[in-house]
N, C-alpha and C. Protein backbone atom coordinates (compact mmCIF):
# COMPACT_ATOMS: atom_id res chain seq x y z
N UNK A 1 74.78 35.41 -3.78
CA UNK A 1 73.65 36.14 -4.34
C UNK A 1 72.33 35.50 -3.96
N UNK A 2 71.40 36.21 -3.66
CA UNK A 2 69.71 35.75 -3.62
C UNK A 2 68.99 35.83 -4.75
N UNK A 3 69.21 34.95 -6.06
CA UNK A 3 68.53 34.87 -7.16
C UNK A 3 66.97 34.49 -7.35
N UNK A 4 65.95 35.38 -7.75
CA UNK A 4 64.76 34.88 -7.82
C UNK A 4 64.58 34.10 -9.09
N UNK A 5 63.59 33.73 -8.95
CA UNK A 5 62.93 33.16 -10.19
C UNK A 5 62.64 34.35 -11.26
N UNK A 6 62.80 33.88 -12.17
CA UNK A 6 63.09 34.91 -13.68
C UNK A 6 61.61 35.25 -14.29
N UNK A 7 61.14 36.66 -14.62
CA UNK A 7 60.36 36.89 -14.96
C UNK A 7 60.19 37.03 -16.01
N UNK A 8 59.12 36.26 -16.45
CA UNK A 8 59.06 36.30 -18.13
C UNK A 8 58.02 37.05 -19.40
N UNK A 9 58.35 37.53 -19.67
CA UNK A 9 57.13 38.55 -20.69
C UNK A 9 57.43 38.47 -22.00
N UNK A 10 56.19 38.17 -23.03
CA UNK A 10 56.34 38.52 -24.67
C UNK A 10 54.85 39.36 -24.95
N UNK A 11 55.35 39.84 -25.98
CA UNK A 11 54.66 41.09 -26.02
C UNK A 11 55.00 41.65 -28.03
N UNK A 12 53.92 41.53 -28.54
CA UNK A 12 53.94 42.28 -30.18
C UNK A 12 53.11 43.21 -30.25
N UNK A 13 53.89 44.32 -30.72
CA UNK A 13 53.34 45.41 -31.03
C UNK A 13 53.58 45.75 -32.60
N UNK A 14 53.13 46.64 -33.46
CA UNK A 14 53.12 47.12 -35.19
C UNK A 14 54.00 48.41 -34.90
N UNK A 15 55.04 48.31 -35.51
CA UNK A 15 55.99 49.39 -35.57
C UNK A 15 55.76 50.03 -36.91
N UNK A 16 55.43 51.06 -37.21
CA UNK A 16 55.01 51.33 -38.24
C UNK A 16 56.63 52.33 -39.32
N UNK A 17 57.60 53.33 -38.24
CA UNK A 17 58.37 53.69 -38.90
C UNK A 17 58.90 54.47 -37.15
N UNK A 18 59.70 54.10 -36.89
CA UNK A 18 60.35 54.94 -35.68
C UNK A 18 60.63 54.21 -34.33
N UNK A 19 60.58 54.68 -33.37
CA UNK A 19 60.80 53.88 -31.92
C UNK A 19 59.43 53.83 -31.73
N UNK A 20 59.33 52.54 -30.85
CA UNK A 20 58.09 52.43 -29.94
C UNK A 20 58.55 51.17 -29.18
N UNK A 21 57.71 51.54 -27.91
CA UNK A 21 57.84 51.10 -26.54
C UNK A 21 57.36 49.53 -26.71
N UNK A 22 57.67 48.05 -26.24
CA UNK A 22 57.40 47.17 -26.41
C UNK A 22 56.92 46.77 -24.94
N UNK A 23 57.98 46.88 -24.13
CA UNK A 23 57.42 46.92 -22.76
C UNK A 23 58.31 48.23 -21.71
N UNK A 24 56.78 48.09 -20.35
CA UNK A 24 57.53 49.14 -19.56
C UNK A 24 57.81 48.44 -18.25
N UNK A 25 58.60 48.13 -17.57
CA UNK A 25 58.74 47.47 -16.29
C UNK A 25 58.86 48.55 -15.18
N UNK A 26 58.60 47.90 -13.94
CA UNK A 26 58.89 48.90 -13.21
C UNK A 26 59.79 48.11 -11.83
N UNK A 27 60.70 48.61 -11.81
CA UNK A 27 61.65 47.72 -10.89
C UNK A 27 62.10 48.52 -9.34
N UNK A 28 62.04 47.95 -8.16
CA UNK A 28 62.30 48.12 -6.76
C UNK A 28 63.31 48.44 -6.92
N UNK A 29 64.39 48.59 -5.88
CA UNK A 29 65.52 48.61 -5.31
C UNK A 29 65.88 47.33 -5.16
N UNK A 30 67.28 47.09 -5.66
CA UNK A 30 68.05 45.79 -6.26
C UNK A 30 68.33 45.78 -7.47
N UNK A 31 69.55 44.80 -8.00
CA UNK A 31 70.02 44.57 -8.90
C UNK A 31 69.48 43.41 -9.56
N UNK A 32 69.51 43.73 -10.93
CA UNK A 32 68.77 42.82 -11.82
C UNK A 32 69.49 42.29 -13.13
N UNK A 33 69.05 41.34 -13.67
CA UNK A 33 70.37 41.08 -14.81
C UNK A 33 68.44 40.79 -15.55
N UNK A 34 68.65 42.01 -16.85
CA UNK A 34 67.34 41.77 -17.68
C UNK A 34 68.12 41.28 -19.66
N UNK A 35 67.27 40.63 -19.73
CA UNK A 35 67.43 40.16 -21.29
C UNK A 35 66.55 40.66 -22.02
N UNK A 36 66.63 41.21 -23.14
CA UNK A 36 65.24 42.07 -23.66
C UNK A 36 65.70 41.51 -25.39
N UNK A 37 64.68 40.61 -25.85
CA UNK A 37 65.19 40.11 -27.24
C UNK A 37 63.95 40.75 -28.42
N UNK A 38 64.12 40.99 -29.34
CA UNK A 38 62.98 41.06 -30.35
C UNK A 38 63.29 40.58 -31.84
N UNK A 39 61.79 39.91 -32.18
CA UNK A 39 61.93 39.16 -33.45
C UNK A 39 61.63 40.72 -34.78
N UNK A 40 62.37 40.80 -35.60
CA UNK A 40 61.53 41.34 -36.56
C UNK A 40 61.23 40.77 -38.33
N UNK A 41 60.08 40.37 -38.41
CA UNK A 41 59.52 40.10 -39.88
C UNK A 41 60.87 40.28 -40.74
N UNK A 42 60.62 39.16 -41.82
CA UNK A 42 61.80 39.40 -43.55
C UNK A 42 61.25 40.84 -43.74
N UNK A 43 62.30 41.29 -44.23
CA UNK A 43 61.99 42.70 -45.04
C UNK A 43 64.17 43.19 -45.67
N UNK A 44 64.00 43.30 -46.12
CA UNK A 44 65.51 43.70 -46.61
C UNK A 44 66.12 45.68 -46.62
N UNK A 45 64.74 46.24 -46.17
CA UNK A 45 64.58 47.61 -46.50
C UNK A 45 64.80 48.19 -44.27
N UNK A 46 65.97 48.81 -44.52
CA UNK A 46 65.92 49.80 -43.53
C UNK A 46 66.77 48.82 -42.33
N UNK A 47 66.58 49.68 -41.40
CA UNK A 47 67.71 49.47 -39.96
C UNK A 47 66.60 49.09 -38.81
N UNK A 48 67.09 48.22 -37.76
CA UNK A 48 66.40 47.69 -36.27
C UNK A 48 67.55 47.77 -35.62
N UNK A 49 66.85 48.10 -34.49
CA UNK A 49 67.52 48.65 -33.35
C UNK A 49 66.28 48.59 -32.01
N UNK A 50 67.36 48.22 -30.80
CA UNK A 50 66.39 48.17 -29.63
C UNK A 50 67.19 48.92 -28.90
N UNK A 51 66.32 48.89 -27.75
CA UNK A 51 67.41 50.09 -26.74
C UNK A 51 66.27 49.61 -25.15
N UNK A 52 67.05 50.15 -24.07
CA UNK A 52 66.59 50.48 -22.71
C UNK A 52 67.22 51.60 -22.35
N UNK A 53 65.97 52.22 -21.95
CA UNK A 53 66.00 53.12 -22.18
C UNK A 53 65.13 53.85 -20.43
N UNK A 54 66.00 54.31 -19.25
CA UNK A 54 65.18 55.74 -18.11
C UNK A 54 64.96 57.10 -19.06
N UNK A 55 63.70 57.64 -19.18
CA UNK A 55 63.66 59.31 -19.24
C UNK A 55 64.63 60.01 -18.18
N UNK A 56 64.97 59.28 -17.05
CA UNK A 56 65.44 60.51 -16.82
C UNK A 56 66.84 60.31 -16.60
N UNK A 57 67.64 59.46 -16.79
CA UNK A 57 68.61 58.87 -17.20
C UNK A 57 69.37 58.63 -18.35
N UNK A 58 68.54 58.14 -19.33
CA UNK A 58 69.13 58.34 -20.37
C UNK A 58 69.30 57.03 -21.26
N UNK A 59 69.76 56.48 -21.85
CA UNK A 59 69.92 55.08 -22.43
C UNK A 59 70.74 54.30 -21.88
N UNK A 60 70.60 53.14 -21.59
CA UNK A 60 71.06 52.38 -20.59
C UNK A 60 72.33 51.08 -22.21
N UNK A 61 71.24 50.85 -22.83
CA UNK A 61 71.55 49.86 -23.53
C UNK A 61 71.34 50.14 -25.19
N UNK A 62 72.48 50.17 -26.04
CA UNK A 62 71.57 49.62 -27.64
C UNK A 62 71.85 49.01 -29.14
N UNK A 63 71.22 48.31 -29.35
CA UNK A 63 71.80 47.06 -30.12
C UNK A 63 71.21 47.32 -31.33
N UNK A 64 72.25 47.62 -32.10
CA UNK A 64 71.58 47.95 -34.17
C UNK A 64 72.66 47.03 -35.03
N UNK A 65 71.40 46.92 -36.03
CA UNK A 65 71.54 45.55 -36.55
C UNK A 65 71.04 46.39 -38.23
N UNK A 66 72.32 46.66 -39.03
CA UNK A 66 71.37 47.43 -40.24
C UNK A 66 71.57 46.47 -41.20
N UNK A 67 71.69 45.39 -41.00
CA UNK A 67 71.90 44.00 -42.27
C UNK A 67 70.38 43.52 -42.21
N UNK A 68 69.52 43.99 -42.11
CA UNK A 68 67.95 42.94 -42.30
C UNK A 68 68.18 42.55 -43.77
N UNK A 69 67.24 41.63 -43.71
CA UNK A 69 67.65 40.80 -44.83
C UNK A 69 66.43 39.68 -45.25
N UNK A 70 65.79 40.15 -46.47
CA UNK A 70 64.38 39.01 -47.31
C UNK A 70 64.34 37.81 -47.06
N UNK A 71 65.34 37.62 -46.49
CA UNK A 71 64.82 35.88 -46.67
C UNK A 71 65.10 35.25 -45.02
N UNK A 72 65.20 35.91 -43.96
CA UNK A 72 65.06 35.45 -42.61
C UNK A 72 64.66 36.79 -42.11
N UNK A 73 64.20 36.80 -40.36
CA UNK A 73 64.08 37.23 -39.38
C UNK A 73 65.22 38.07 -38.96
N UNK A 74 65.09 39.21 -37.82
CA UNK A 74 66.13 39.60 -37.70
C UNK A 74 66.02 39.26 -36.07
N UNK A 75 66.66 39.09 -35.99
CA UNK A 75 66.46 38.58 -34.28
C UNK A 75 67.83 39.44 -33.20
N UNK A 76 67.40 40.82 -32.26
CA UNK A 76 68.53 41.50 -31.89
C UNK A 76 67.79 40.71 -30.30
N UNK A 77 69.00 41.37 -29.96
CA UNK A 77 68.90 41.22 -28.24
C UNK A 77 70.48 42.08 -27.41
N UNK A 78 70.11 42.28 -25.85
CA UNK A 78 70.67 43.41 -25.44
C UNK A 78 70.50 42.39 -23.99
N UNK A 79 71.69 42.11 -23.03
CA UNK A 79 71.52 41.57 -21.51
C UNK A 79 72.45 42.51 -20.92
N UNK A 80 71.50 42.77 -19.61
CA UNK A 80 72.27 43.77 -19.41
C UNK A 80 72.45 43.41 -17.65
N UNK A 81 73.13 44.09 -16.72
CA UNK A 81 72.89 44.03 -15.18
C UNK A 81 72.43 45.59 -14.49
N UNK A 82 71.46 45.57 -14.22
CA UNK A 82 70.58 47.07 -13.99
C UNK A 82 70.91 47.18 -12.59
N UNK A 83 71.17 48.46 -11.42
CA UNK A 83 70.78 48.69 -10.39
C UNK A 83 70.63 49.60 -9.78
N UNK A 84 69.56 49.69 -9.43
CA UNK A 84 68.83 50.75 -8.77
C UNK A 84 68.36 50.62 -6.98
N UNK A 85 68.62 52.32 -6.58
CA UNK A 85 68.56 52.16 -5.18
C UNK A 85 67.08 52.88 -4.75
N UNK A 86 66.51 53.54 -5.70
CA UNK A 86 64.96 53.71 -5.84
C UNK A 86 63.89 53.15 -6.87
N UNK A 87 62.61 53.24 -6.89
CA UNK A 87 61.87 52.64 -7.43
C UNK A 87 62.24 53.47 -8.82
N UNK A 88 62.42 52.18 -10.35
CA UNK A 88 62.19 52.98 -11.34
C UNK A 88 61.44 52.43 -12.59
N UNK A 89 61.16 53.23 -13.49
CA UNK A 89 60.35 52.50 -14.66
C UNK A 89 61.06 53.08 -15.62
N UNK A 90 61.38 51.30 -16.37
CA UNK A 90 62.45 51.23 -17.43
C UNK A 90 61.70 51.16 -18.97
N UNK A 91 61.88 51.56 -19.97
CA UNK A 91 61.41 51.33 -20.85
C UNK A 91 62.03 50.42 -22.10
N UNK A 92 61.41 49.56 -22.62
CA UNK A 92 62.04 48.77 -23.45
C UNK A 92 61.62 49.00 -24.63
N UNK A 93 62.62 49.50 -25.74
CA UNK A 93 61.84 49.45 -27.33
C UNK A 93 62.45 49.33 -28.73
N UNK A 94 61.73 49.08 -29.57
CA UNK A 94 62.79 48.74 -30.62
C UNK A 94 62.23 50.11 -31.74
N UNK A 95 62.93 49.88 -32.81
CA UNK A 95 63.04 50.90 -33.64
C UNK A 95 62.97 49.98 -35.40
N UNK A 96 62.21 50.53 -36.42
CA UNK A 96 62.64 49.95 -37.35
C UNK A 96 62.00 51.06 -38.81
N UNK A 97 62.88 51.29 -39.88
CA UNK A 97 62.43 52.41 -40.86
C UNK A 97 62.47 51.67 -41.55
N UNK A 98 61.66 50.81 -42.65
CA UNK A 98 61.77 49.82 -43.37
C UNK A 98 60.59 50.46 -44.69
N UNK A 99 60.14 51.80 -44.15
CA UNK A 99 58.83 51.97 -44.87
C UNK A 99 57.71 51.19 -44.86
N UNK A 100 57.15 50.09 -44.42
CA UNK A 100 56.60 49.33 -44.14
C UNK A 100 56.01 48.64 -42.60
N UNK A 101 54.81 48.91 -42.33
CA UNK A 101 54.47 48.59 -41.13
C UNK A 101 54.76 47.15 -40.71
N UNK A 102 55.29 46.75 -39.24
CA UNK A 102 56.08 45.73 -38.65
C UNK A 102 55.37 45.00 -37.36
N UNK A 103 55.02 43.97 -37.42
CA UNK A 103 54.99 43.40 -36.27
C UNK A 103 55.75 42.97 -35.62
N UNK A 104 56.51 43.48 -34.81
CA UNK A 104 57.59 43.26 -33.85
C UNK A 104 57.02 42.68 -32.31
N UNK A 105 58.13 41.48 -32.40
CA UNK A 105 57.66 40.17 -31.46
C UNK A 105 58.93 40.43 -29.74
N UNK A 106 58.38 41.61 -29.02
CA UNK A 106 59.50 41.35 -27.76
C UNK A 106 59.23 40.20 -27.09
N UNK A 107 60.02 39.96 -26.34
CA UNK A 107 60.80 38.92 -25.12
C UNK A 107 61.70 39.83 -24.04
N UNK A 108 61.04 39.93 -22.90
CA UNK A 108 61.92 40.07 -21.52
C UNK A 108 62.17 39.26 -20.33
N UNK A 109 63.13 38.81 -20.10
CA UNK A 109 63.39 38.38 -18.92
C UNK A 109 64.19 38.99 -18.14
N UNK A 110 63.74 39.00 -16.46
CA UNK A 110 64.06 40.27 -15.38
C UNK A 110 64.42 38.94 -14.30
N UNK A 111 65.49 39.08 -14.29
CA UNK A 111 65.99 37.55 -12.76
C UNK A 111 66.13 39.40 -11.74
N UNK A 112 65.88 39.23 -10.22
CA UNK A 112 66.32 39.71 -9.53
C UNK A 112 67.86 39.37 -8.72
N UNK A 113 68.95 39.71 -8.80
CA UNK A 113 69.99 39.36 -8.15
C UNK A 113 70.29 39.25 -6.82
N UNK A 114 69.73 40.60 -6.06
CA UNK A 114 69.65 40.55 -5.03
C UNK A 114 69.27 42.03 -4.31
């Protein structure tokens, strides 16, 4: 394999009640092994969930986690091996209904394989 050096991104956005986009990458032709992690705030109320996600594809990846819980963090994550033989833009995002607006903390890392 021709492994690059791993690309690294964090990124918080306020989830207020639903999906939203944390990051959007846009990836060449080649295979990629991406890690996409997110922190979310104590709260004990409601479900998190992340996903990767092509429009025109469809969902690639998704990781739900409905135990949140008052007295820690919820910390999900999703690694996946992506490959594509045209240029595409992937979307990364999490989800959380807690009734309560969220600062949600992503993390991506994108190694190229080859």
């Amino acid at each position: 394999p021709n492994h690059t050096n791993p690309e690294n991104s964090a990124n918080t956005v306020t989830i207020s009640n639903g999906w939203l986009p944390i990051f959007n990458h846009v990836f060449s032709p080649g295979t990629y092994e991406v890690s996409f992690n997110a922190h979310f705030p104590r709260n004990a109320t409601g479900n998190r969930e992340l996903e990767i996600m092509d429009d025109s594809l469809g969902t690639y990846a998704r990781r739900v986690n409905s135990a949140a819980v008052a007295s820690d963090y919820t910390i999900l994550s999703i690694t996946k091996v992506l490959r594509y033989s045209t240029t595409q833009t992937i979307t990364f995002r999490a989800y959380q209904n807690s009734g309560a607006a969220m600062n949600v903390t992503g993390y991506l890392t994108v190694t190229k394989l080859w």
